[in-house]
Protein backbone atom coordinates (compact mmCIF):
# COMPACT_ATOMS: atom_id res chain seq x y z
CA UNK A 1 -10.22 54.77 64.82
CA UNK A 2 -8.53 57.69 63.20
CA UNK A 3 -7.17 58.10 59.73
CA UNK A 4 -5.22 61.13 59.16
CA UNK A 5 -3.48 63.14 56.10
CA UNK A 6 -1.42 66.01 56.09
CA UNK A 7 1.00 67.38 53.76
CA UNK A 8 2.49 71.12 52.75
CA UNK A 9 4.65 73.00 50.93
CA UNK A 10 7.74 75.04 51.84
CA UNK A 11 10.56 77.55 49.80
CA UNK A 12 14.32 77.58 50.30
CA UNK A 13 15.38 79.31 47.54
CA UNK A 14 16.26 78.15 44.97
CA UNK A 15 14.45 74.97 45.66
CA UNK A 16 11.07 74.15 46.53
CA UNK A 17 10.40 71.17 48.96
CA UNK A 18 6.65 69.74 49.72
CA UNK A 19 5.54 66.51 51.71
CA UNK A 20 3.05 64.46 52.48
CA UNK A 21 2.49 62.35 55.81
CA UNK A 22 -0.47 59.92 56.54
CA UNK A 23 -1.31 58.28 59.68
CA UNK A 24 -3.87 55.42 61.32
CA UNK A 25 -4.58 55.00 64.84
CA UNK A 26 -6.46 52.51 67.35
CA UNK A 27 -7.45 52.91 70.86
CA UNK A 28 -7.83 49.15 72.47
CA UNK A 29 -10.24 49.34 75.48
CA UNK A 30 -7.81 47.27 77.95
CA UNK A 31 -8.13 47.11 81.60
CA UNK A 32 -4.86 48.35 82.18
CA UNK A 33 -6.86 51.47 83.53
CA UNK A 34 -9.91 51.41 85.59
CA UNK A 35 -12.62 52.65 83.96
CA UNK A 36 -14.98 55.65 85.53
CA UNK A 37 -18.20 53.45 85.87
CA UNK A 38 -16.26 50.73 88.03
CA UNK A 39 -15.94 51.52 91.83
CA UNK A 40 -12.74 51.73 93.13
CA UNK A 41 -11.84 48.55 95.41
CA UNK A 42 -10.53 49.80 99.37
């Protein structure tokens, strides 16, 4: 799992513009992929 913030700051005069972003992410284990410790079938 990853949790994530970012934000920053910027200048266009005559204004001043800033943001902020956050962010989650998963990874499922599926078996849409093999994995490396299972051998590959002929």
């Amino acid at each position: 799992m990853l949790v994530d913030i970012n934000g920053g700051w910027g200048e266009n005069f005559p204004y001043k513009s800033y943001f902020l972003t956050a962010g989650i992410s998963y990874r499922m284990i599926t078996k849409f992929r093999p994995s490396a410790q299972e051998p590959k079938k002929p």
